[in-house]
Every structure is written in structure tokens, then in C-alpha cells.
C-alpha atoms as a PDB file:
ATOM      1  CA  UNK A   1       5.493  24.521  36.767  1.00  0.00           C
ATOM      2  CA  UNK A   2       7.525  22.889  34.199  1.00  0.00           C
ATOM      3  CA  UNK A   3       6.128  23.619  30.578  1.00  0.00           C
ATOM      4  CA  UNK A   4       8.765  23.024  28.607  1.00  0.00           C
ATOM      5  CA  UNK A   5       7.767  21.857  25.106  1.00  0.00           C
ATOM      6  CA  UNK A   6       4.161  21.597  25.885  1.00  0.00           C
ATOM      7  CA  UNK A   7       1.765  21.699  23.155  1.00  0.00           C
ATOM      8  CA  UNK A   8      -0.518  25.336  22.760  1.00  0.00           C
ATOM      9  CA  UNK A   9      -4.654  24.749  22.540  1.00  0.00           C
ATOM     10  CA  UNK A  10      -6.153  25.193  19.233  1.00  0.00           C
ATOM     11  CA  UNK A  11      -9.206  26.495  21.001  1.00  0.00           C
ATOM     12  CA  UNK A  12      -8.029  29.991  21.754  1.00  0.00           C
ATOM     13  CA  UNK A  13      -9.111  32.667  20.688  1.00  0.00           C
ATOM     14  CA  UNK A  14      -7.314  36.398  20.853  1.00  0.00           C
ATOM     15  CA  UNK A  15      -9.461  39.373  20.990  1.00  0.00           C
ATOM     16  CA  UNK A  16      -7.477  41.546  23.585  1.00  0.00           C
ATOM     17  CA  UNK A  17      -7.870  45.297  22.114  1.00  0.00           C
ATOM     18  CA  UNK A  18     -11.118  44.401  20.852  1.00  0.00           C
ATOM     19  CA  UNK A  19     -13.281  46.279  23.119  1.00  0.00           C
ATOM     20  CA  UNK A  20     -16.084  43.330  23.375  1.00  0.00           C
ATOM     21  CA  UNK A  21     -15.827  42.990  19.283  1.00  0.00           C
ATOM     22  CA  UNK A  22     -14.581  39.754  18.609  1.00  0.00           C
ATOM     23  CA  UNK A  23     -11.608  39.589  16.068  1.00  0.00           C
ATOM     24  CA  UNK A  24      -7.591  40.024  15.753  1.00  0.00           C
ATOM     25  CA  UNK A  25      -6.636  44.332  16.509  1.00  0.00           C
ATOM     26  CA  UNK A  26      -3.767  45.425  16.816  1.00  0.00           C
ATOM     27  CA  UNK A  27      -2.843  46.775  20.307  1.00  0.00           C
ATOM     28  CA  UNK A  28      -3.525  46.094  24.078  1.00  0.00           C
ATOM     29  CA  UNK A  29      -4.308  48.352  27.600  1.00  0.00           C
ATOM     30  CA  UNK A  30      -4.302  46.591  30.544  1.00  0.00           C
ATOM     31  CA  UNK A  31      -7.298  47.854  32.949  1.00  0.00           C
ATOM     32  CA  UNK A  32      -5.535  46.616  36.398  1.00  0.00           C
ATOM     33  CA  UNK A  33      -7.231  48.255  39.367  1.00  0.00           C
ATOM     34  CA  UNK A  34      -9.265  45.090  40.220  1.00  0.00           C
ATOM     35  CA  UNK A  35     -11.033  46.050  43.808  1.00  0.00           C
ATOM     36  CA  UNK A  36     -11.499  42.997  46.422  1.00  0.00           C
ATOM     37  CA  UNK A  37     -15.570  43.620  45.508  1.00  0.00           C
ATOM     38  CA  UNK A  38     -14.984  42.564  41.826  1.00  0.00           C
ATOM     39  CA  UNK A  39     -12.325  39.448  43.185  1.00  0.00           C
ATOM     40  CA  UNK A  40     -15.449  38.398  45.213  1.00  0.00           C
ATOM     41  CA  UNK A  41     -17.454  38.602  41.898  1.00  0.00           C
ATOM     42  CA  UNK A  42     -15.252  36.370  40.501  1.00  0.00           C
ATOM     43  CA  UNK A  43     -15.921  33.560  42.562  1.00  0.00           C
ATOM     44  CA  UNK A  44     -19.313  33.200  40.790  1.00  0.00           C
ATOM     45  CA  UNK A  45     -17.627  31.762  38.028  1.00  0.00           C
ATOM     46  CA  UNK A  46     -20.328  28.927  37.776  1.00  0.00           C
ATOM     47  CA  UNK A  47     -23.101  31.469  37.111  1.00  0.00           C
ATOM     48  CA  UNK A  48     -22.103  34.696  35.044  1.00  0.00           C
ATOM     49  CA  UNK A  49     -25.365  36.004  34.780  1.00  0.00           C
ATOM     50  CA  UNK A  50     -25.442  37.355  38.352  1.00  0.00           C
ATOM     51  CA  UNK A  51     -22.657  39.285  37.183  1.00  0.00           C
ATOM     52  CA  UNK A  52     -23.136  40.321  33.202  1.00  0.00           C
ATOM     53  CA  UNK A  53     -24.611  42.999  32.299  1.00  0.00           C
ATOM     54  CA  UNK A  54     -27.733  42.857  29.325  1.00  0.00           C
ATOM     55  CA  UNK A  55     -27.627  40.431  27.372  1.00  0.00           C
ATOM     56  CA  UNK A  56     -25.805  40.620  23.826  1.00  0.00           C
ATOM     57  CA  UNK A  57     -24.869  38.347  21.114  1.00  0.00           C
ATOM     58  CA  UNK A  58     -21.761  36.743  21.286  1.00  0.00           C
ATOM     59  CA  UNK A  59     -19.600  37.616  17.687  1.00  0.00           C
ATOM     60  CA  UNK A  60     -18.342  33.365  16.366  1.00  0.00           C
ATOM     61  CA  UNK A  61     -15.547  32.189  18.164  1.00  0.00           C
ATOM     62  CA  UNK A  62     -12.731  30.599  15.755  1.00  0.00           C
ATOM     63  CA  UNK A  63      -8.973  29.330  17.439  1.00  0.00           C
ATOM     64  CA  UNK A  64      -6.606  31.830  16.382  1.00  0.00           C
ATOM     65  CA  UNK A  65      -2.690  32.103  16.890  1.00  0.00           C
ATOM     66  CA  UNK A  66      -1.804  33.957  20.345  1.00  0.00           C
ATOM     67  CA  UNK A  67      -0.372  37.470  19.140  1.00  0.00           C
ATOM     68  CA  UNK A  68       3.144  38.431  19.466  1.00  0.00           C
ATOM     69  CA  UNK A  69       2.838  41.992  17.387  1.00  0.00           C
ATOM     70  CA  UNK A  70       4.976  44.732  18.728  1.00  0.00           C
ATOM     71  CA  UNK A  71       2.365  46.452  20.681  1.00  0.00           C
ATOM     72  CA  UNK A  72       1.628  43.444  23.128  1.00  0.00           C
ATOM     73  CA  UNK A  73       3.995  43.158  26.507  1.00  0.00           C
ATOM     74  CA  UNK A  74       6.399  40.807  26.808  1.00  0.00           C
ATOM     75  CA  UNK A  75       4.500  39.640  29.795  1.00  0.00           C
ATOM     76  CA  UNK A  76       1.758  39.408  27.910  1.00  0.00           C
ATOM     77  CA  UNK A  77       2.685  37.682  25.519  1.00  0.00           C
ATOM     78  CA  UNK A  78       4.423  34.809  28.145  1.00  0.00           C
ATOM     79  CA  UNK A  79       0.682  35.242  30.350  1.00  0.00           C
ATOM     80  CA  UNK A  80      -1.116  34.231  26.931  1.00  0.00           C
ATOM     81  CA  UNK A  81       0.898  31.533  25.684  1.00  0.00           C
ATOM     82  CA  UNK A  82       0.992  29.925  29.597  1.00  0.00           C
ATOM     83  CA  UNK A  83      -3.214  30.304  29.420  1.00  0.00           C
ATOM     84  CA  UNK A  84      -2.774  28.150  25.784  1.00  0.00           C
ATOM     85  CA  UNK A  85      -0.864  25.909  27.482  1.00  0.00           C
ATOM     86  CA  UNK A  86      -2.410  25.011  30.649  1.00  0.00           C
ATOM     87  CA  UNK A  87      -5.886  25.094  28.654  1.00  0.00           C
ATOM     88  CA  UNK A  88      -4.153  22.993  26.039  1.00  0.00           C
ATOM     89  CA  UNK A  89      -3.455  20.684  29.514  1.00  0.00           C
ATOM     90  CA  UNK A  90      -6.499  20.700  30.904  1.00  0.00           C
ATOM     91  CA  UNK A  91      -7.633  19.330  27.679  1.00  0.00           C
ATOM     92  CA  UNK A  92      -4.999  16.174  27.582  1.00  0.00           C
ATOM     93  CA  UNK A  93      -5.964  15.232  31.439  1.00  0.00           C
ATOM     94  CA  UNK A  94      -9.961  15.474  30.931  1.00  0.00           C
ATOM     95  CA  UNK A  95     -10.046  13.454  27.541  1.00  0.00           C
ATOM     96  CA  UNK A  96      -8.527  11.079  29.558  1.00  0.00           C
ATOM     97  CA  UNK A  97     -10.326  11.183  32.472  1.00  0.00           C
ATOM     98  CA  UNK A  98     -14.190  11.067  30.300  1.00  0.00           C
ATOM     99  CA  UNK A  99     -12.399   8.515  28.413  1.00  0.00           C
ATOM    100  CA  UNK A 100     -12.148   6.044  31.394  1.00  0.00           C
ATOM    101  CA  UNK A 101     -15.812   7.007  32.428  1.00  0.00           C
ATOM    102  CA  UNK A 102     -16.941   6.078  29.139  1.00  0.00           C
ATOM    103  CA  UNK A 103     -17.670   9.639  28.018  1.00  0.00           C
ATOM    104  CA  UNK A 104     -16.317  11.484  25.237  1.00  0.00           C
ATOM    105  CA  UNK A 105     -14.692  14.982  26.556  1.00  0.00           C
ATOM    106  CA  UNK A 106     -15.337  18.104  24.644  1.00  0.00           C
ATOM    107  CA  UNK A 107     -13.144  21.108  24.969  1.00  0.00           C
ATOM    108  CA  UNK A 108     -14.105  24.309  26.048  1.00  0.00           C
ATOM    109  CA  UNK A 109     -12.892  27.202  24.401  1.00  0.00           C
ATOM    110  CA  UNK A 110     -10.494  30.338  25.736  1.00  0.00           C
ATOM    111  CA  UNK A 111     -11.360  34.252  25.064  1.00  0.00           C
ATOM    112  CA  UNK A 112      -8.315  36.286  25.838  1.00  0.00           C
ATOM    113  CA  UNK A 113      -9.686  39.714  26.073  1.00  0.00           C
ATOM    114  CA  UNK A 114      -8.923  43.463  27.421  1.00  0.00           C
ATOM    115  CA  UNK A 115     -11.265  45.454  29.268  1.00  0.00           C
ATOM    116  CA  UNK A 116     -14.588  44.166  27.808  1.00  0.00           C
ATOM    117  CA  UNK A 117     -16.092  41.472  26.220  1.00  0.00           C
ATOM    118  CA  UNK A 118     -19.636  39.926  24.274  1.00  0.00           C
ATOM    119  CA  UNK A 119     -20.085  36.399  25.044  1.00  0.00           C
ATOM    120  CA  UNK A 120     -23.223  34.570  25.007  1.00  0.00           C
ATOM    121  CA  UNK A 121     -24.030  35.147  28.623  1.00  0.00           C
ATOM    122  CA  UNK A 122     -24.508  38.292  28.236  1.00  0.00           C
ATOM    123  CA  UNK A 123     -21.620  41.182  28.048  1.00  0.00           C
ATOM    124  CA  UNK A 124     -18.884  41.709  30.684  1.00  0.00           C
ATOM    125  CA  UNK A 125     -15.821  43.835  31.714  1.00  0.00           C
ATOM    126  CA  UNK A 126     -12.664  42.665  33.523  1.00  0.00           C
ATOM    127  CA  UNK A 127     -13.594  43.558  36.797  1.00  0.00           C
ATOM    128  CA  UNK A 128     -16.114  40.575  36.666  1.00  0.00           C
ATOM    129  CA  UNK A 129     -12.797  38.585  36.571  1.00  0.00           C
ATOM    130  CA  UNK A 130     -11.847  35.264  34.806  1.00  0.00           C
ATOM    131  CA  UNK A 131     -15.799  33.530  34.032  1.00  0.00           C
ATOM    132  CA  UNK A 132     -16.687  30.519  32.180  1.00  0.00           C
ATOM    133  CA  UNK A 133     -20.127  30.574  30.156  1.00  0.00           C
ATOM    134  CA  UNK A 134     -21.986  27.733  29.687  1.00  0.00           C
ATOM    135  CA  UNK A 135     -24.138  29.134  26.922  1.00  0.00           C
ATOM    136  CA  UNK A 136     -21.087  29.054  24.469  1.00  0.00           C
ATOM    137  CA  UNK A 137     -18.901  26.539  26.604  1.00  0.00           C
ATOM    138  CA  UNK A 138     -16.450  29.087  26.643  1.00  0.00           C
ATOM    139  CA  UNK A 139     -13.278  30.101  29.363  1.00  0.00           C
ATOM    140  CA  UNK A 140     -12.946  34.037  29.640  1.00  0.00           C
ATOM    141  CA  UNK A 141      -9.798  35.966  30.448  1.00  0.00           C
ATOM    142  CA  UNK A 142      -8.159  39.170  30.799  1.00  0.00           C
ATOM    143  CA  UNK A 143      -4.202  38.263  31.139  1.00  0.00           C
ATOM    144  CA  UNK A 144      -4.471  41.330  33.913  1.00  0.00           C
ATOM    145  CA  UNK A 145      -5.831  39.405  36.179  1.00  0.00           C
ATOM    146  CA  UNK A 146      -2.562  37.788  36.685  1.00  0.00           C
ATOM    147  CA  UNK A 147      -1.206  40.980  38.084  1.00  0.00           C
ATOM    148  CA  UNK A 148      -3.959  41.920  40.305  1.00  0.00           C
ATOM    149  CA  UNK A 149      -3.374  38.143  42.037  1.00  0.00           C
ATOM    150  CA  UNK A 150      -0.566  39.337  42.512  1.00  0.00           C
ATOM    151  CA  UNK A 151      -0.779  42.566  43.386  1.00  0.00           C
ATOM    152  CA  UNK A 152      -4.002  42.881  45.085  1.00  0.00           C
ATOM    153  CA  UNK A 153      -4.521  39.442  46.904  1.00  0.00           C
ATOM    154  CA  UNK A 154      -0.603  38.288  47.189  1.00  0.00           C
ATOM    155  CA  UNK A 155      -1.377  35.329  45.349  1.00  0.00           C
ATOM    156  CA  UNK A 156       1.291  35.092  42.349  1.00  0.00           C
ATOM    157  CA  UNK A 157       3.061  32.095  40.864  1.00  0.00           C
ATOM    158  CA  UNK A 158       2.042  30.111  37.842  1.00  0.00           C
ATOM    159  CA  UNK A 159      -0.080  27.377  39.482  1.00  0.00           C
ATOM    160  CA  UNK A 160      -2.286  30.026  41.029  1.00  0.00           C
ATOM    161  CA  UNK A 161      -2.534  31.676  38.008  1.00  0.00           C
ATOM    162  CA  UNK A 162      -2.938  27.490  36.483  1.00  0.00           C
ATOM    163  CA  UNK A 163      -5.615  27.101  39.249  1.00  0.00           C
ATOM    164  CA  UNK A 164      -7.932  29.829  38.322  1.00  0.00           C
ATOM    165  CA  UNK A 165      -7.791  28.644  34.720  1.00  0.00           C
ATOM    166  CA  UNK A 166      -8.425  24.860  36.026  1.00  0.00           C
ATOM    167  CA  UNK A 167     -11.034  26.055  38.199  1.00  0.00           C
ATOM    168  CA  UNK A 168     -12.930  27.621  35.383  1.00  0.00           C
ATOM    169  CA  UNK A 169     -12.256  24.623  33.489  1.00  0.00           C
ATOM    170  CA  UNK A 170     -13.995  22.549  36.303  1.00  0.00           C
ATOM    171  CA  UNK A 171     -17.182  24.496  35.727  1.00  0.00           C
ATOM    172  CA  UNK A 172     -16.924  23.211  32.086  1.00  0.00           C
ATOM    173  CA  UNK A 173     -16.869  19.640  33.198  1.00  0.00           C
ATOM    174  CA  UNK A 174     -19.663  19.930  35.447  1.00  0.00           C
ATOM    175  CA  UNK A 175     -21.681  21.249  32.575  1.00  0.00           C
ATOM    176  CA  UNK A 176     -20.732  18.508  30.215  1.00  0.00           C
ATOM    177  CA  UNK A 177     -21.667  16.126  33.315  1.00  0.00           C
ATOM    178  CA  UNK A 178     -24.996  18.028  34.002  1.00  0.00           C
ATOM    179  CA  UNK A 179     -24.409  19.191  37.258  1.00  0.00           C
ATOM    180  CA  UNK A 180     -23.890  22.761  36.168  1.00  0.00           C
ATOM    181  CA  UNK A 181     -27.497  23.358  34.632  1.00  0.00           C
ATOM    182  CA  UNK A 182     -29.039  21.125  37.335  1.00  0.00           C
ATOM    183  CA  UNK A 183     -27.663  23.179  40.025  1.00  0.00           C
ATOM    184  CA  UNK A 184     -28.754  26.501  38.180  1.00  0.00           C
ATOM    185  CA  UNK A 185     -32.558  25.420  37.914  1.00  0.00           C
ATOM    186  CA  UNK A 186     -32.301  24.263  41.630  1.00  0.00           C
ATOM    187  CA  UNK A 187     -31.193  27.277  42.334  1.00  0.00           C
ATOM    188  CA  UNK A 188     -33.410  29.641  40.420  1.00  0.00           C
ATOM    189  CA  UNK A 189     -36.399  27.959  42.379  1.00  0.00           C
ATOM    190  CA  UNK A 190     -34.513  27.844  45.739  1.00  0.00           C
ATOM    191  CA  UNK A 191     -34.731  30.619  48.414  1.00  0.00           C
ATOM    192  CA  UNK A 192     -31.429  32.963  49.135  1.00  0.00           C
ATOM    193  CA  UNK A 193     -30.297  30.815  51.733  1.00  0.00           C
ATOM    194  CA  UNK A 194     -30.042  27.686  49.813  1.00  0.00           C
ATOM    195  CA  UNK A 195     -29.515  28.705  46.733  1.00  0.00           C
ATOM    196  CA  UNK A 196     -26.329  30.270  48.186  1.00  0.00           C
ATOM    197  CA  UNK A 197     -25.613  26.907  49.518  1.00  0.00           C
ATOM    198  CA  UNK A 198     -26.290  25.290  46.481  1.00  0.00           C
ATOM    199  CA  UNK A 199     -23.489  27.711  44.833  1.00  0.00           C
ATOM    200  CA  UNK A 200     -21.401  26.581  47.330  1.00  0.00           C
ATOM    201  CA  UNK A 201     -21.527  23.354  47.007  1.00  0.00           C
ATOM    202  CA  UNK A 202     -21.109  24.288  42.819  1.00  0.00           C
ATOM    203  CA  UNK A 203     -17.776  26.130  43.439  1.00  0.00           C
ATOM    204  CA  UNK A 204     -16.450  23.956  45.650  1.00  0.00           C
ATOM    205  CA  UNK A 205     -16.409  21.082  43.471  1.00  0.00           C
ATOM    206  CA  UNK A 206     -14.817  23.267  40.590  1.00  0.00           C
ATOM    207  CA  UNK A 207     -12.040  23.760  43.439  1.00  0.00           C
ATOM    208  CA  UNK A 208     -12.025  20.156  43.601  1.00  0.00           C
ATOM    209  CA  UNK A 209     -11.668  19.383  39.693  1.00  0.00           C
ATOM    210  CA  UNK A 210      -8.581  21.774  39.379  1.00  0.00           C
ATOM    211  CA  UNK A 211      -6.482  19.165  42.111  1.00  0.00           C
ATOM    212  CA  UNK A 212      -7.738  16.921  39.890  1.00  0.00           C
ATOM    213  CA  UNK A 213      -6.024  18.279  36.990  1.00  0.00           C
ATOM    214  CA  UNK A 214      -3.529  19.330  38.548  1.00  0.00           C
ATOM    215  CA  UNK A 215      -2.662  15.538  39.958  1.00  0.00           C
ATOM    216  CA  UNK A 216      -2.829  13.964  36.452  1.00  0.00           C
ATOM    217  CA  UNK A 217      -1.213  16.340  34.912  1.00  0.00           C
ATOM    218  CA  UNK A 218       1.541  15.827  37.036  1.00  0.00           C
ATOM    219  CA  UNK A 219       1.361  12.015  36.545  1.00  0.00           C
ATOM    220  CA  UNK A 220       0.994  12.878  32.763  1.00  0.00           C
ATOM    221  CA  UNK A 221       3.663  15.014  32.408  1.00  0.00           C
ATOM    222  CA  UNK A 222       5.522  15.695  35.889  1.00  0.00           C
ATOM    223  CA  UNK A 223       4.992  19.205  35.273  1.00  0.00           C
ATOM    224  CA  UNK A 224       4.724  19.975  38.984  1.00  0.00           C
ATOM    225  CA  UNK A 225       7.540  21.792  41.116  1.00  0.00           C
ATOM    226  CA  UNK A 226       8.340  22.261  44.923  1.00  0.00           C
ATOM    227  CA  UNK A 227       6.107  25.078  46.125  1.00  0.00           C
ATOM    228  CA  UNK A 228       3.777  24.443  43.282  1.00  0.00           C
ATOM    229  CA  UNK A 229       0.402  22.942  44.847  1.00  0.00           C
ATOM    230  CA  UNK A 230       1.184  25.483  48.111  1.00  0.00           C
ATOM    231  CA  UNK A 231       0.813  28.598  45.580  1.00  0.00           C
ATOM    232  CA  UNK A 232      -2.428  26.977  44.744  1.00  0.00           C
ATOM    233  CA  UNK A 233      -3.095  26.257  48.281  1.00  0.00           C
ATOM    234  CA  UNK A 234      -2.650  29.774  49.438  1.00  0.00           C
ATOM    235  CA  UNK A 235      -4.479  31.275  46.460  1.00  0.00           C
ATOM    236  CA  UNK A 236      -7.849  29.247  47.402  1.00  0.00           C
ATOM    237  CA  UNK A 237      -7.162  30.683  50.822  1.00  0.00           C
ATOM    238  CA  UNK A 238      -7.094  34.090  49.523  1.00  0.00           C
ATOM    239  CA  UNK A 239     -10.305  33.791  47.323  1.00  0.00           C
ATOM    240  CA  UNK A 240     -12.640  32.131  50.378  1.00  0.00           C
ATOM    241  CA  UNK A 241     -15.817  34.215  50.695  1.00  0.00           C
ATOM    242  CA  UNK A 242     -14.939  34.767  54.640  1.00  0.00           C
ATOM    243  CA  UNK A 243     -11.160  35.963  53.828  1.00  0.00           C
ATOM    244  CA  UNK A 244     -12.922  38.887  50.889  1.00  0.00           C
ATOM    245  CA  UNK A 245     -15.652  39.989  53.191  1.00  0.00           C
ATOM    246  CA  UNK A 246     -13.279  40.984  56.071  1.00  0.00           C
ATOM    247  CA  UNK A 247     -10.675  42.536  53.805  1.00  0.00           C
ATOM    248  CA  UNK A 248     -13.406  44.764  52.259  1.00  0.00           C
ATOM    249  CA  UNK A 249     -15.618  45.642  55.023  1.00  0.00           C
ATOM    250  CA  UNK A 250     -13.824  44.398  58.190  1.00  0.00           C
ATOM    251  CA  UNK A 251     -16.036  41.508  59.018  1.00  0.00           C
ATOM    252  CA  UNK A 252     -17.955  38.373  57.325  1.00  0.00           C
ATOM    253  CA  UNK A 253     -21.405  37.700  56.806  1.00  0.00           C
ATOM    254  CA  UNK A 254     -21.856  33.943  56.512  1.00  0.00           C
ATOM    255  CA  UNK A 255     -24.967  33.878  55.294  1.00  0.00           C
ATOM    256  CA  UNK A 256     -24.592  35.475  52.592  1.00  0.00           C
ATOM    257  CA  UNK A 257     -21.422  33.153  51.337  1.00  0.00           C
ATOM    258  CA  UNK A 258     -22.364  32.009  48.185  1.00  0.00           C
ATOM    259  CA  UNK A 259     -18.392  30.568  47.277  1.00  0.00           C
ATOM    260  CA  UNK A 260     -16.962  28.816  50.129  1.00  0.00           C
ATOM    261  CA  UNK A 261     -14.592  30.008  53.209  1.00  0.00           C
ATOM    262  CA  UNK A 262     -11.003  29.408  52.762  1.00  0.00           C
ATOM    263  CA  UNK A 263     -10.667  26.610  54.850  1.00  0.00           C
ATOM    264  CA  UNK A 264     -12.642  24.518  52.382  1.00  0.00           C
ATOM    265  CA  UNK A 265     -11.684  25.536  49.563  1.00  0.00           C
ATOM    266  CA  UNK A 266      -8.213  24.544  50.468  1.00  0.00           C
ATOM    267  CA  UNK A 267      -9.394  21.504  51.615  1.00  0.00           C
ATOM    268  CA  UNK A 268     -11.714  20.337  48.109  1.00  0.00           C
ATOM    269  CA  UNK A 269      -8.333  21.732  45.872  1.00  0.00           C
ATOM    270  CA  UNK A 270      -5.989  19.894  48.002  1.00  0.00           C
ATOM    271  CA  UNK A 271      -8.160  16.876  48.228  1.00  0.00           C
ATOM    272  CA  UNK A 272      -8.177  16.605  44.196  1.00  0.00           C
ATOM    273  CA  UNK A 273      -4.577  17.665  44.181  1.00  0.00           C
ATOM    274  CA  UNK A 274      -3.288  14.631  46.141  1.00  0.00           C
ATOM    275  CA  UNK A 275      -6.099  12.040  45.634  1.00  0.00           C
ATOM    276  CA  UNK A 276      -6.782  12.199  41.953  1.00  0.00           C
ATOM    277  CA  UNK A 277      -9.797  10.377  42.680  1.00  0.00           C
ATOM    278  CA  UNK A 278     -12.841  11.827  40.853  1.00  0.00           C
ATOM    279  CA  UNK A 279     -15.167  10.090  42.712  1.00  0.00           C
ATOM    280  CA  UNK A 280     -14.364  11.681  45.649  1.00  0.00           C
ATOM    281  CA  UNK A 281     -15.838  14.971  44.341  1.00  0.00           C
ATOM    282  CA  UNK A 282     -19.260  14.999  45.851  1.00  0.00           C
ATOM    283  CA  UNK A 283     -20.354  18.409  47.431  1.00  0.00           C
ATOM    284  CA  UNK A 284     -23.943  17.981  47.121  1.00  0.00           C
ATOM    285  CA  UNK A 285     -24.293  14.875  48.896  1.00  0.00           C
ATOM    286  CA  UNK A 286     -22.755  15.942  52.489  1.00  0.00           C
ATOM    287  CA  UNK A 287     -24.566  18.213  54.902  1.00  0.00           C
ATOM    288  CA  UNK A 288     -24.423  21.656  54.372  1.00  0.00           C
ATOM    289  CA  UNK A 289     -21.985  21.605  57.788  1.00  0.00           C
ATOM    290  CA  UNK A 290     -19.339  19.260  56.875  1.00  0.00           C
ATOM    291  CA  UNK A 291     -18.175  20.210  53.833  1.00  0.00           C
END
């Protein structure tokens, strides 16, 4: 992607080293060692509860400068100022796109943390992977991540690391649009099997929102390169509930997908990617079967 002189978020905040305490300390560990269990986790990005632990309260989140002190990487350092960037983007595309639906778009935030955090979802560790919590409208990351993409699901390059940000970002819009609590409370009443579906049907329009980004932020800013939308392509692929199942335990169970298979989760990311057309981003009107 080109990022060249692109403008940082303000809505960052640093709290890798923190151990879950909120704040600026000096110092960062990377955890790595994500297992294909926790990736699947990740996919629940819309609902963070079925993967947080108790309940605690979150410490006040306040936009801080991304550190650059001696004891953070080099990579790390280029990992957090490319999350500030493509959140600051993600905030320049969906003003615009509220805008022209008459709405007024409100950031989320961006927790850059190691190992554990405190948010007001309850508290979580990095194996959860990358979450977004709509009690404190706020994007959570630990930069590792980025590695295990790469390491663990052969999914590197910065728009698949731009697409999982995006992607959270998505579940942020469909909370501000009121699809995100609407689908929780259907689902909290539903049975296993649909509110599975339901989730579905959630994630795959989050999938869909990221094209979406990623198309006018291309028109915006022509900030997309050869190879770019196929690194997003074949991360979706790698992230589909039927793709994790069989790496981890050698076969799928697809009644128990609660994401999306691969197949359509390339095909809602692609569809945003190349449309751009937000109101093409219905998942909960289609049957169950075609989407």
C-alpha cells in the first residue's frame, strides 16, 4: 500500500508493556505463539464477550503519541505507526461515507497493547486476537498479530494486516448503524443454530465494509498497489471457519460455523473492494444458503 505522507489517528492509544493497566511504560514482549484455536477466536470480533474473560473496568482511554523509546522494535514501531495510519484512513473514508447518508461518523478508538488488556468488555489476552468492543467503541491490538499472519496462517502483506484492522473497523460502523446491538439481542434469544447464523451474517458484512474502505480509500488517495486486494483476498480465505476447523482438527463442522467459510468471505471483501457500493452490503436479508 502506498502511505506515504499520510496523516497518523489522534485516537490511539499506546499501552503495549502495560500488562492490561492502561498508561505509557516503558518496554515491550511480544507473546507470538498464536494457535489456529485462538485465530478461530478471532473471528468473533463482533461479539468479545464469548471470548473475554470476567468482566473488569476499563482504565480512560486518552490518544497518545505511538512510542518510539529504545526498548520498542523497529518493527514495532513501523507495525504501530501503519495501525495509526490505516485507522487514521478508515476514519477519512467513513466520515465521508455517513456524510453522504446524512449521518455524522464517529471514530472509534485504537488500544495497542502486549499480552493483556482491560477494556470495557471485559478483560482479554492476545490470543483472543485483534477485537473491537462496542461497550467503549474501541479497536484492540497486539502488533504480534502481524507476525503470527504471517507466520502461522501465511497471510502477510500490509493490506492483510489493513484488512483485519478495516474489518474490526466494520464492526464499529455496524454499531453506530445499529445493526451490531440488534444482531446481539437476536442472538442472545436465538437457538445455537441461528444464532450462529446470525453471527454469520454479522461477520460477513464487516468483511464487506473493509472492500468498502478499501475501494474509497483508493479513490481517495490511490493508496492501492498490484497484489494489494489479492493479499486481502487470500487472507479472508485463510480466516474462513471451514479452512480453521480442518487445519486444527482435520475436518469441518458446519454447523457449528459461526464466521463464514472462505469462499464467502472472499466473495463479501471482494464485493466491497470493487463495488464500493454500500448498499450492496445486506447479509441479513438473503437466505441463509446464498450468501
Amino acid at each position: 500500500m502506498r502511505l506515504d505522507n499520510r496523516r497518523m489517528s489522534n485516537n490511539v492509544e499506546d499501552r503495549r508493556g502495560s500488562s492490561g493497566r492502561g498508561g505509557r511504560i516503558a518496554g515491550f514482549t511480544g507473546i507470538g505463539g498464536l494457535i489456529v484455536a485462538a485465530l478461530i477466536v478471532w473471528l468473533s470480533g463482533g461479539n468479545p464477550l464469548s471470548v473475554l474473560n470476567s468482566a473488569q473496568p476499563a482504565s480512560e482511554a486518552t490518544a497518545t503519541e505511538i512510542r518510539g523509546d529504545a526498548a520498542t522494535s523497529g518493527k514495532e514501531r513501523e507495525y504501530a505507526e501503519f495501525a495509526s495510519k490505516i485507522l487514521a484512513a478508515t476514519e477519512d473514508v467513513w466520515t465521508e461515507e455517513f456524510r453522504r447518508l446524512g449521518l455524522e461518523y464517529e471514530p472509534p478508538k485504537m488500544v495497542l497493547f502486549t499480552g493483556s488488556v482491560n477494556s470495557a468488555c471485559g478483560s482479554a489476552t492476545s490470543q483472543v486476537g485483534p477485537f473491537y468492543c462496542s461497550a467503549d467503541r474501541t479497536v484492540y491490538l497486539d502488533l504480534s498479530f502481524f507476525d503470527e499472519m504471517e507466520r502461522s496462517m501465511d497471510a502477510g502483506g500490509d493490506f492483510a494486516f489493513a484488512y483485519v484492522i478495516a474489518h474490526e473497523v466494520g464492526h464499529h460502523v455496524q454499531n453506530l448503524l445499529g445493526t451490531l446491538p440488534k444482531t446481539h439481542n437476536a442472538m442472545a434469544s436465538a437457538g445455537q443454530t441461528e444464532a450462529n447464523h446470525l453471527s454469520v451474517r454479522l461477520e460477513l458484512q464487516a468483511d464487506f465494509y473493509a472492500g468498502i474502505w478499501a475501494y474509497h480509500d483508493n479513490r481517495l488517495f490511490s493508496s492501492l498497489e498490484p497484489g494489494d486486494i489479492e493479499e486481502g483476498l487470500n487472507a479472508a480465505s485463510r480466516i474462513g471457519d471451514d479452512y480453521l476447523q480442518k487445519k486444527a482438527r482435520g475436518y469441518a463442522v458446519p454447523e457449528t460455523f459461526n464466521h463464514g467459510r472462505s469462499d464467502q468471505r472472499v466473495r463479501w471483501l471482494e464485493m466491497g473492494a470493487t463495488t464500493g457500493d454500500i448498499s450492496r452490503g445486506d447479509t441479513f436479508s438473503p437466505p441463509y444458503s446464498r450468501l
